[in-house]
PDB file of N, CA and C in Angstrom:
ATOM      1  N   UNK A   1     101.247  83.330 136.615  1.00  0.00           N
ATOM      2  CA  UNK A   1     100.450  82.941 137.757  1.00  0.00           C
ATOM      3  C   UNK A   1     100.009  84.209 138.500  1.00  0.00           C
ATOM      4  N   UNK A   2      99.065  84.133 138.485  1.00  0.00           N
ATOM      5  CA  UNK A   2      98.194  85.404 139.148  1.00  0.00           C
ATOM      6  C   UNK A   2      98.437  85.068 140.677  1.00  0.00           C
ATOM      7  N   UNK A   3      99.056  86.493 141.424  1.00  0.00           N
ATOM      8  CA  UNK A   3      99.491  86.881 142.503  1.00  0.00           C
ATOM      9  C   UNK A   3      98.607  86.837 143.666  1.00  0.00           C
ATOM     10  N   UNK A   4      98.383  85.968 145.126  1.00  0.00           N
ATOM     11  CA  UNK A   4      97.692  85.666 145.852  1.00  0.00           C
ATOM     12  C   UNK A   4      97.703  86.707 146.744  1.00  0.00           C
ATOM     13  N   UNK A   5      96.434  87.184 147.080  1.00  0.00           N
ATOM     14  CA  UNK A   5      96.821  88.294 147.873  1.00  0.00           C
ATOM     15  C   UNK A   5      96.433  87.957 149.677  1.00  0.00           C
ATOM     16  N   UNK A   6      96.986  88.681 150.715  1.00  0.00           N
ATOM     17  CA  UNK A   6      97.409  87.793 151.864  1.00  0.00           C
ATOM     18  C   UNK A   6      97.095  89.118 152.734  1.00  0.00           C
ATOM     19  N   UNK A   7      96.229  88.701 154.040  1.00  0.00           N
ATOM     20  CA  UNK A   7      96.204  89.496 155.174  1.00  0.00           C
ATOM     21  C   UNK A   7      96.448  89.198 156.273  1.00  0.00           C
ATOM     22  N   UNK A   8      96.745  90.161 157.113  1.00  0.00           N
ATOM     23  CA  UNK A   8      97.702  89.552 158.106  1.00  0.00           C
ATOM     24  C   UNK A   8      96.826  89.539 159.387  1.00  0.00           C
ATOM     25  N   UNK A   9      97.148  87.706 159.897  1.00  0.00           N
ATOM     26  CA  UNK A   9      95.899  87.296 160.521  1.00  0.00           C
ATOM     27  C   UNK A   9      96.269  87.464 162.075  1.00  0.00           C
ATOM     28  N   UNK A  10      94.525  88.051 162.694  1.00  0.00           N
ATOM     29  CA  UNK A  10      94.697  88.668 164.122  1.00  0.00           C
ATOM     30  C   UNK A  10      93.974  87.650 164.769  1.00  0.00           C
ATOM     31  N   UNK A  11      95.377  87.283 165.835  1.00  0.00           N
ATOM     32  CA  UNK A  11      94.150  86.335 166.280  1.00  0.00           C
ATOM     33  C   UNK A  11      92.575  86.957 167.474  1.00  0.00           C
ATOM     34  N   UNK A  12      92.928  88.188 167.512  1.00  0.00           N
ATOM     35  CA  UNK A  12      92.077  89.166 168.232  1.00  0.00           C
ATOM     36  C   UNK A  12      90.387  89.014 167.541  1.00  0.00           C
ATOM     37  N   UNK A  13      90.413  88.639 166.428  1.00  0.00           N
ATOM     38  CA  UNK A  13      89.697  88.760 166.313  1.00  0.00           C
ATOM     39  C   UNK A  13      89.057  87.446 166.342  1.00  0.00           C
ATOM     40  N   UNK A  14      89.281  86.298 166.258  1.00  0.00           N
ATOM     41  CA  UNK A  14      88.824  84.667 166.630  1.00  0.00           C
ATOM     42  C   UNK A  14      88.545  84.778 168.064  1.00  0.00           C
ATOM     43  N   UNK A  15      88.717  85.244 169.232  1.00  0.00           N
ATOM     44  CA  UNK A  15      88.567  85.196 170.336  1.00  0.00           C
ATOM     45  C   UNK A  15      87.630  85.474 170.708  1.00  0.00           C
ATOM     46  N   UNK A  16      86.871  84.896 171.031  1.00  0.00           N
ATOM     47  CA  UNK A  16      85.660  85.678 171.169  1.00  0.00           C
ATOM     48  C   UNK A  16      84.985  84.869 172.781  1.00  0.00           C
ATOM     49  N   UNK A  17      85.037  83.455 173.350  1.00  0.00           N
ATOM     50  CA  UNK A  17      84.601  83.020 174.622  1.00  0.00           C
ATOM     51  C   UNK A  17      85.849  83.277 175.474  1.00  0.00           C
ATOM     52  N   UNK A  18      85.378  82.595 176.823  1.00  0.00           N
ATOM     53  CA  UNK A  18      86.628  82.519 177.489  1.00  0.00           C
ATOM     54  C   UNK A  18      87.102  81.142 177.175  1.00  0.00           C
ATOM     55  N   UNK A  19      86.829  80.007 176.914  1.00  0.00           N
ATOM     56  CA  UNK A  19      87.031  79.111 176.705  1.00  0.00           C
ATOM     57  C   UNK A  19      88.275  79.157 175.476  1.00  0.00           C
ATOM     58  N   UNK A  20      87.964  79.879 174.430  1.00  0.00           N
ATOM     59  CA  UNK A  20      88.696  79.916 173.129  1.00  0.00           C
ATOM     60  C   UNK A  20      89.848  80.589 174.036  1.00  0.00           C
ATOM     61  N   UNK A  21      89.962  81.786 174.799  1.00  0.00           N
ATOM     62  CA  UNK A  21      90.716  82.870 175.433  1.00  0.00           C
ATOM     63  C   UNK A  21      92.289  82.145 176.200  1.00  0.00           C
ATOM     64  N   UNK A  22      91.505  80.575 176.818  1.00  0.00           N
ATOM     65  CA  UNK A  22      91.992  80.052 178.099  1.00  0.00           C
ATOM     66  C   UNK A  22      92.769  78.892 177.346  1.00  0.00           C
ATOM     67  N   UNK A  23      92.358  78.357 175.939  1.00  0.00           N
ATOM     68  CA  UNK A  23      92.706  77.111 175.426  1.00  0.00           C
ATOM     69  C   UNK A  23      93.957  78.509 174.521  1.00  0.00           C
ATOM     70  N   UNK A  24      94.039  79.227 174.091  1.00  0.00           N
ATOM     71  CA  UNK A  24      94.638  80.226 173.319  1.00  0.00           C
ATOM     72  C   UNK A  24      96.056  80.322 174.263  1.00  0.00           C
ATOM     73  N   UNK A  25      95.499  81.081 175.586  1.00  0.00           N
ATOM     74  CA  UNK A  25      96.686  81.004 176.314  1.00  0.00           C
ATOM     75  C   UNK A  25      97.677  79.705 176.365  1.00  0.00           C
ATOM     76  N   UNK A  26      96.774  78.500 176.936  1.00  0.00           N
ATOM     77  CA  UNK A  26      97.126  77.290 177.327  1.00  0.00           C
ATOM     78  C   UNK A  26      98.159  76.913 176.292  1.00  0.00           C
ATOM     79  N   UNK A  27      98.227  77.000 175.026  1.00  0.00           N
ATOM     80  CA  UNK A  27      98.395  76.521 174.116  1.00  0.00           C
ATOM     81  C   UNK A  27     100.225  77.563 174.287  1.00  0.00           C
ATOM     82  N   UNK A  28     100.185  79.098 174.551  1.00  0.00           N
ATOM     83  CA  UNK A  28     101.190  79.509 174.696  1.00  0.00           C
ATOM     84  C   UNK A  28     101.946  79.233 175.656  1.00  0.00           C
ATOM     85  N   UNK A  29     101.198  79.016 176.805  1.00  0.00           N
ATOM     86  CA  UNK A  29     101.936  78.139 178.435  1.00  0.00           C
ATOM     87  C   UNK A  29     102.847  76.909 177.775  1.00  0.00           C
ATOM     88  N   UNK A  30     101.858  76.171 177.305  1.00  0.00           N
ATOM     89  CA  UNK A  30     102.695  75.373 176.861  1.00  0.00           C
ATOM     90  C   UNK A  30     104.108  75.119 175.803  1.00  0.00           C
ATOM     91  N   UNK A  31     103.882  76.115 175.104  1.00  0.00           N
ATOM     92  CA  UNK A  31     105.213  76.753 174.508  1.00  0.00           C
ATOM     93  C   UNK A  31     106.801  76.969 175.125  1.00  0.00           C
ATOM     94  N   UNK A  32     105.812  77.894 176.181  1.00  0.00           N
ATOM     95  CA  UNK A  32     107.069  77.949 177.303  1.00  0.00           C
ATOM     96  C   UNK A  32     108.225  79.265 177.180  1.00  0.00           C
ATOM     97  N   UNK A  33     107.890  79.882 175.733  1.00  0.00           N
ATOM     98  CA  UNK A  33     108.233  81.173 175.484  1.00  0.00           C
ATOM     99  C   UNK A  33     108.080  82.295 176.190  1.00  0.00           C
ATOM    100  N   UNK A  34     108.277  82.424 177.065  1.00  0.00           N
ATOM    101  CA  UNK A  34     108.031  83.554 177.743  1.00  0.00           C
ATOM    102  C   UNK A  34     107.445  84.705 176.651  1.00  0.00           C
ATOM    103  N   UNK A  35     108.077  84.938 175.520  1.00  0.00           N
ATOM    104  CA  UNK A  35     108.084  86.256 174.656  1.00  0.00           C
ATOM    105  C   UNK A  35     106.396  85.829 174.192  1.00  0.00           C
ATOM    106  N   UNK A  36     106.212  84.245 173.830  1.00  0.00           N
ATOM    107  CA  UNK A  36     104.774  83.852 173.333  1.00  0.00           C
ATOM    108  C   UNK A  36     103.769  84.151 173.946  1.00  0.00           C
ATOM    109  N   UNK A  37     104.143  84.010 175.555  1.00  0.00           N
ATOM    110  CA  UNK A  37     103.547  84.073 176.411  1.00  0.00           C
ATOM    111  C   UNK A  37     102.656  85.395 176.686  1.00  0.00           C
ATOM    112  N   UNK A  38     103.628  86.220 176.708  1.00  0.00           N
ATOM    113  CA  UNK A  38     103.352  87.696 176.806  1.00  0.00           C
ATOM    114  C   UNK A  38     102.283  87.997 175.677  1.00  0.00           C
ATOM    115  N   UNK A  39     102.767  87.922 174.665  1.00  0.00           N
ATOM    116  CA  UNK A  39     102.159  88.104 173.546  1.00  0.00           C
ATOM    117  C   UNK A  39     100.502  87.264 172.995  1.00  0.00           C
ATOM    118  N   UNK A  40     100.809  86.279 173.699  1.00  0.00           N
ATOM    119  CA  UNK A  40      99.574  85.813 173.795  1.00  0.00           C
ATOM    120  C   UNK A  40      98.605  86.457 174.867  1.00  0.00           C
ATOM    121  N   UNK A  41      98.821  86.672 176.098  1.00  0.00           N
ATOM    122  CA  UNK A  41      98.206  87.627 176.952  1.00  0.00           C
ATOM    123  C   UNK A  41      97.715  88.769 176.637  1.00  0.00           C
ATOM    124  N   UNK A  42      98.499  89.462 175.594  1.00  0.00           N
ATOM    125  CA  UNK A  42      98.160  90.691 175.274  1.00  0.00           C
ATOM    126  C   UNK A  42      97.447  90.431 173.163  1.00  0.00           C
ATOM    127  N   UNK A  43      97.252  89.369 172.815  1.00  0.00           N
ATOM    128  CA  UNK A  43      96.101  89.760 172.271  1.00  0.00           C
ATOM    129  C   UNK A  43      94.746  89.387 172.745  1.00  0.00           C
ATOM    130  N   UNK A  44      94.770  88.543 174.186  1.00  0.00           N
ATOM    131  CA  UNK A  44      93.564  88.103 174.896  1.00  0.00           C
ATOM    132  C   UNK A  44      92.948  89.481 174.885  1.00  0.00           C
ATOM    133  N   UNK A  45      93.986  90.267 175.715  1.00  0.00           N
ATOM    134  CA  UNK A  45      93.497  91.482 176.444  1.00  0.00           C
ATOM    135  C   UNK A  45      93.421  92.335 175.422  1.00  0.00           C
ATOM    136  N   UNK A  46      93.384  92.328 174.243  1.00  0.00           N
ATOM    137  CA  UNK A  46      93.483  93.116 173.161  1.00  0.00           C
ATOM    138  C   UNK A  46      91.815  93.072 172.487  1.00  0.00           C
ATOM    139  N   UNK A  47      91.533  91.656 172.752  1.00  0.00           N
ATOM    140  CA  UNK A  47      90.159  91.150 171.812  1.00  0.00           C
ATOM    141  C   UNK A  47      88.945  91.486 172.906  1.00  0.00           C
ATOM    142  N   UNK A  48      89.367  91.632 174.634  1.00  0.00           N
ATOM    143  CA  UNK A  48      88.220  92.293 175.153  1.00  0.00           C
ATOM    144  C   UNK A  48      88.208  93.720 175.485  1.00  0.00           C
ATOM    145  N   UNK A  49      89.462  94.091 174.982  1.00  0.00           N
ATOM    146  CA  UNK A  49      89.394  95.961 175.180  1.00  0.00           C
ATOM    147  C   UNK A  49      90.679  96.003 176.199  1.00  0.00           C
ATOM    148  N   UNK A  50      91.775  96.848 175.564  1.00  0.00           N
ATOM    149  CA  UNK A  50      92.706  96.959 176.258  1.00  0.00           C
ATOM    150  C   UNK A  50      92.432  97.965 177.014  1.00  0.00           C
ATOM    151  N   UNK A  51      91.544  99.157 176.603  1.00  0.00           N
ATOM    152  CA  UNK A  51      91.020  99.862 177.423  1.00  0.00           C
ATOM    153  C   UNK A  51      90.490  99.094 179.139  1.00  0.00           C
ATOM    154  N   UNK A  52      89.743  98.550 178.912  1.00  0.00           N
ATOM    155  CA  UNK A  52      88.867  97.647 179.990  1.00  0.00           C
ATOM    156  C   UNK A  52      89.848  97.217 180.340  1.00  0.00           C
ATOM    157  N   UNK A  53      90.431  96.669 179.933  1.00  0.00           N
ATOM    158  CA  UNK A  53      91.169  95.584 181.147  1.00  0.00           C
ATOM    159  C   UNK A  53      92.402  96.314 181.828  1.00  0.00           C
ATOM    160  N   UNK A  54      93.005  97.897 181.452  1.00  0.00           N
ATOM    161  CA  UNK A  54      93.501  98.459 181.923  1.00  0.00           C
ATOM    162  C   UNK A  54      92.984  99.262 183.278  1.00  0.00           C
ATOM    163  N   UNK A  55      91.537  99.468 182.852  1.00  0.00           N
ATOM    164  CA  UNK A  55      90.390 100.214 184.090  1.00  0.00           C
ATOM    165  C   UNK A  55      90.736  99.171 185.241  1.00  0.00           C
ATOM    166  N   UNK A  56      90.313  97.666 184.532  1.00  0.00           N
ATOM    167  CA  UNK A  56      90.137  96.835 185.948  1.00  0.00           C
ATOM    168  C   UNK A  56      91.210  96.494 186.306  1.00  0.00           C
ATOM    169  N   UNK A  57      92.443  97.113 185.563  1.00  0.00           N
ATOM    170  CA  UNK A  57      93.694  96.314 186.410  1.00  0.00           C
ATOM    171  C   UNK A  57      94.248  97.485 187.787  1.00  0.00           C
ATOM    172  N   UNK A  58      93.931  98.181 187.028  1.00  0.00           N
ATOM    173  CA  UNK A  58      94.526  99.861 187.616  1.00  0.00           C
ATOM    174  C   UNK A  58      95.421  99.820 187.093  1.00  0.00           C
ATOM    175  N   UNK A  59      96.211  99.748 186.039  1.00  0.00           N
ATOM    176  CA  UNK A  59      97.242  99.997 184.597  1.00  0.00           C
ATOM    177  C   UNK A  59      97.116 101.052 183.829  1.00  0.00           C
ATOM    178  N   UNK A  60      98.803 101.298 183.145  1.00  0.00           N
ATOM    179  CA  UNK A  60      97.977 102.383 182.298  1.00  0.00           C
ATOM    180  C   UNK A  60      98.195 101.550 180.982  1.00  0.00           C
ATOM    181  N   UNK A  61      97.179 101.650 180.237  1.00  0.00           N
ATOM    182  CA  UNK A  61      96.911 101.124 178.925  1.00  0.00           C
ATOM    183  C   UNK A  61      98.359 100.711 178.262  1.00  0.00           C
ATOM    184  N   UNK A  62      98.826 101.910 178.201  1.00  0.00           N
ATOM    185  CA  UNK A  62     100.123 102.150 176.798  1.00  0.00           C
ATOM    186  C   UNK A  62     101.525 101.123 177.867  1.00  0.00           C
ATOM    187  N   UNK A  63     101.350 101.416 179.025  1.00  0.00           N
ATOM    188  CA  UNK A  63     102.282 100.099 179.460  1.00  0.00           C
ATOM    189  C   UNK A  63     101.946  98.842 179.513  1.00  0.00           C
ATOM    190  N   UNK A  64     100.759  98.415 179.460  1.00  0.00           N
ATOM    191  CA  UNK A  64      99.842  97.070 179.427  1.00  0.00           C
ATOM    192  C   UNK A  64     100.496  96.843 177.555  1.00  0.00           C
ATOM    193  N   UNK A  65     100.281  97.473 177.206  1.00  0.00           N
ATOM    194  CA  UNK A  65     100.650  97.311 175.228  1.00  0.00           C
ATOM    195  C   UNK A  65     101.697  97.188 175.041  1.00  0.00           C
ATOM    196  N   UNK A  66     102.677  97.752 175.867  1.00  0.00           N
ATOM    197  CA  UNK A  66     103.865  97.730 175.683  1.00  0.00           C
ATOM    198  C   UNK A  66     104.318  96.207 176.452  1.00  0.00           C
ATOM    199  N   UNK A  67     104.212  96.028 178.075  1.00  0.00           N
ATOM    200  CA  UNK A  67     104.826  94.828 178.390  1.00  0.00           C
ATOM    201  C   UNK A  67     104.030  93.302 177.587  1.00  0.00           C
ATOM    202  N   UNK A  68     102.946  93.582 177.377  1.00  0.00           N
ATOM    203  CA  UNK A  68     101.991  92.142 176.860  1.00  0.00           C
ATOM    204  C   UNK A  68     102.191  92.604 175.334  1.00  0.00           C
ATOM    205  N   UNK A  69     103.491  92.453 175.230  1.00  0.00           N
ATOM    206  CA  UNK A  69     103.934  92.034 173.512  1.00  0.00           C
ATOM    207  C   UNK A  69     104.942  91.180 173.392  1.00  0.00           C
ATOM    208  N   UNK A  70     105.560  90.705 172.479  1.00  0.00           N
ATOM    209  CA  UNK A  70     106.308  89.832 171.944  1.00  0.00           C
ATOM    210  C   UNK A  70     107.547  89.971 172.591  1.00  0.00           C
ATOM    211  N   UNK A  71     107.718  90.998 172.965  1.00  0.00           N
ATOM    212  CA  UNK A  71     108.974  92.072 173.273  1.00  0.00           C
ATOM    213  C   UNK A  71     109.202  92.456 175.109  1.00  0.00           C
ATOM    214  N   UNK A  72     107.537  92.407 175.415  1.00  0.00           N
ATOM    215  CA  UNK A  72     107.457  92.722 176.637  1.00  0.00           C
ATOM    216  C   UNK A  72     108.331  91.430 177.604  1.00  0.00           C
ATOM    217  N   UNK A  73     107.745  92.138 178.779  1.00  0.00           N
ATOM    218  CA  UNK A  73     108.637  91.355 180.014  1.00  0.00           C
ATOM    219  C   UNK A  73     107.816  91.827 181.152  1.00  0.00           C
ATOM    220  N   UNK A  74     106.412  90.973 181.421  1.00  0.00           N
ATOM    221  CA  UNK A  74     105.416  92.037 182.483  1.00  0.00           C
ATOM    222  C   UNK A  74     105.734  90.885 183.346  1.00  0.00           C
ATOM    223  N   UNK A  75     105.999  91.869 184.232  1.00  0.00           N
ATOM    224  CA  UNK A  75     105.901  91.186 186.153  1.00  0.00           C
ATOM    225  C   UNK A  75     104.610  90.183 186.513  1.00  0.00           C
ATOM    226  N   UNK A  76     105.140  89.557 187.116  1.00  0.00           N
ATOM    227  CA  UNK A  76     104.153  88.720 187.407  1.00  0.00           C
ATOM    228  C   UNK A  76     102.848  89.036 188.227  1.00  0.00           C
ATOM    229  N   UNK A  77     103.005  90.185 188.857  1.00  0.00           N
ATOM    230  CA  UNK A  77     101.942  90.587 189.724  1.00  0.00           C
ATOM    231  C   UNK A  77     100.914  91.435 188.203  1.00  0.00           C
ATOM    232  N   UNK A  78     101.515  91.455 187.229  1.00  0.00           N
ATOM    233  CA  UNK A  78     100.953  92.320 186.218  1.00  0.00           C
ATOM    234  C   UNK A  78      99.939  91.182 185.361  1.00  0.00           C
ATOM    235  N   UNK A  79     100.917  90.357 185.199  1.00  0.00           N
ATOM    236  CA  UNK A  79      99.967  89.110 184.065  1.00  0.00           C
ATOM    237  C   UNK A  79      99.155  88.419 185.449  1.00  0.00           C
ATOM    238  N   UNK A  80      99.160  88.267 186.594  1.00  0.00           N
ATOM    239  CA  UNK A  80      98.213  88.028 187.530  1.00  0.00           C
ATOM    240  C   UNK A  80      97.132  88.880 187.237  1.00  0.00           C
ATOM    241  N   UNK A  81      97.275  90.410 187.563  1.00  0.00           N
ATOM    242  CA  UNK A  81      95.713  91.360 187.482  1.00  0.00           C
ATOM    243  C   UNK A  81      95.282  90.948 186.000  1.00  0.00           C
ATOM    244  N   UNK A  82      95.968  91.043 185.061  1.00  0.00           N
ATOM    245  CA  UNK A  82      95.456  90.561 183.852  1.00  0.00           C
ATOM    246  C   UNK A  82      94.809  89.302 183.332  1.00  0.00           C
ATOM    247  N   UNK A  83      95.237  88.131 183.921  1.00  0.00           N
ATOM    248  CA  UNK A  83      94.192  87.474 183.945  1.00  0.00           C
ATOM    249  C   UNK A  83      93.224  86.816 184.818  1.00  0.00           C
ATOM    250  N   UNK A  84      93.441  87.677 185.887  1.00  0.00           N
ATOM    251  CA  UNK A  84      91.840  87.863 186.361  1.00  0.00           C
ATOM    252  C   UNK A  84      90.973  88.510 186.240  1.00  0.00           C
ATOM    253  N   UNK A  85      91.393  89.974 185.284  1.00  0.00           N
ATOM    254  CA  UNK A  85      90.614  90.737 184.292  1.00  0.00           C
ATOM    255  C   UNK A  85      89.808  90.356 183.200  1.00  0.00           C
ATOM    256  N   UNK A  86      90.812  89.076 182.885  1.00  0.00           N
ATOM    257  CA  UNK A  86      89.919  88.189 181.527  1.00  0.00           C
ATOM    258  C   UNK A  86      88.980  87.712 182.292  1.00  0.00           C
ATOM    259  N   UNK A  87      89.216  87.129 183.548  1.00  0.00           N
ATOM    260  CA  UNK A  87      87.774  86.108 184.030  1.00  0.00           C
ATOM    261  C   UNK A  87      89.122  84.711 183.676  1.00  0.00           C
ATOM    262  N   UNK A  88      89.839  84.638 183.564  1.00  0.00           N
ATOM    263  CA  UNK A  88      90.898  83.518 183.590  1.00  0.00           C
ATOM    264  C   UNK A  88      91.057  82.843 185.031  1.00  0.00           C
ATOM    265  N   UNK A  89      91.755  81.769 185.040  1.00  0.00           N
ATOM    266  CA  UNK A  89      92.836  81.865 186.298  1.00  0.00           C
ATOM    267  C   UNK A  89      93.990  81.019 185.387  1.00  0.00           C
ATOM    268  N   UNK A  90      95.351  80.593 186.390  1.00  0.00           N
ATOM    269  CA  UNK A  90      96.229  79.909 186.039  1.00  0.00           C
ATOM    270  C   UNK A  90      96.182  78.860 186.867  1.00  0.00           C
ATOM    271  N   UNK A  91      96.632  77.700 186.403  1.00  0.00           N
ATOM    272  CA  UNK A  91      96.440  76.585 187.317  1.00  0.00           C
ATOM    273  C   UNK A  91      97.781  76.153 186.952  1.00  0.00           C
ATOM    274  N   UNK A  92      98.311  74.878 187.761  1.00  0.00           N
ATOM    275  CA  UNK A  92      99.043  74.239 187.632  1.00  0.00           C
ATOM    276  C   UNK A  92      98.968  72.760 187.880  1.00  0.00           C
ATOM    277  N   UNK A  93      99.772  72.372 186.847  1.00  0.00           N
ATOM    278  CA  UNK A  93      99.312  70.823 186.632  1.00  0.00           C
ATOM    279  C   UNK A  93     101.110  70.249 186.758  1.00  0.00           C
ATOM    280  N   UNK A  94     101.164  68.663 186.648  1.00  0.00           N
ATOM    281  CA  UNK A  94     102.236  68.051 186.533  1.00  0.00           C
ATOM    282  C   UNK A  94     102.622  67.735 185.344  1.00  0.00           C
ATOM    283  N   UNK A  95     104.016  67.758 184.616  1.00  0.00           N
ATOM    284  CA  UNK A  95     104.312  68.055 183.268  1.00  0.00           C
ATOM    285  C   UNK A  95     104.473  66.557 183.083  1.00  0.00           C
ATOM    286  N   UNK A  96     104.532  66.026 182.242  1.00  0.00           N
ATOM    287  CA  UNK A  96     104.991  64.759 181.292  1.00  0.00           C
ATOM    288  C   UNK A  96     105.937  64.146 181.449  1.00  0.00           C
ATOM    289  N   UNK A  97     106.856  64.910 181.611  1.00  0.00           N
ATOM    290  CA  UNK A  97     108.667  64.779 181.667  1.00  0.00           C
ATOM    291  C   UNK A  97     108.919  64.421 182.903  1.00  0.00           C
ATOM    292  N   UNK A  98     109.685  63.542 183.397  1.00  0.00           N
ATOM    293  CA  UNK A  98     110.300  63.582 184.592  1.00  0.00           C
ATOM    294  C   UNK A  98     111.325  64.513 184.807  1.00  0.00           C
ATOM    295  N   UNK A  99     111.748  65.481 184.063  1.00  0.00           N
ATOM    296  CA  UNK A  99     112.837  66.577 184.142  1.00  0.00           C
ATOM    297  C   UNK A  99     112.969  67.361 185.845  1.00  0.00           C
ATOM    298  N   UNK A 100     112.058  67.884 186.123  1.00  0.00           N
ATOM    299  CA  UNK A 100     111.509  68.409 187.661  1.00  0.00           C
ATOM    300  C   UNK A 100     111.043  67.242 188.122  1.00  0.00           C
ATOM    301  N   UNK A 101     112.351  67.418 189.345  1.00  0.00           N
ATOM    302  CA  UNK A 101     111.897  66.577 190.892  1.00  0.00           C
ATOM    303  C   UNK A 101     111.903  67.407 192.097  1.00  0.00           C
TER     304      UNK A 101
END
């Protein structure tokens, strides 16, 4: 059997509206992973220029790469400038669960 060959898929590069950007995140919010979370933030900010979105955050790049990874742990005042850099916001809605009263 002839050997399938496999590349390793970015989602940086599917991103391309804000719409795709916001349903991308949404989709990690809902996860609830914090680590997803991050990591999803930072290939948003990856697919419009980590450069750019470091200018408009007042960040420096290589710590923006570093906390918005899988691994990271960015402050909340950090993933705030960041996605209002995308042109994002965060909203909040009521969950499904009666778990929170």
């Amino acid at each position: 059997m002839p050997k399938t060959k496999t590349t390793r898929w970015d989602p940086c590069e599917r991103l391309e509206s804000r719409e795709e950007m916001a349903l991308y995140l949404e989709a990690a919010l809902d996860d609830g992973d914090s680590g997803v979370i991050a990591a999803a933030l930072g290939d948003i900010a990856r697919s419009k220029g980590m450069s750019s979105i470091a200018e408009s955050t007042g960040l420096g790049r290589e710590s923006l790469y570093k906390s918005l990874s899988e691994n990271g742990n960015p402050e909340l005042a950090t993933v705030l400038k960041v996605v209002n850099a995308l042109g994002l916001k965060l909203t909040a809605v009521p969950s499904d669960t009666d778990e929170a009263a």
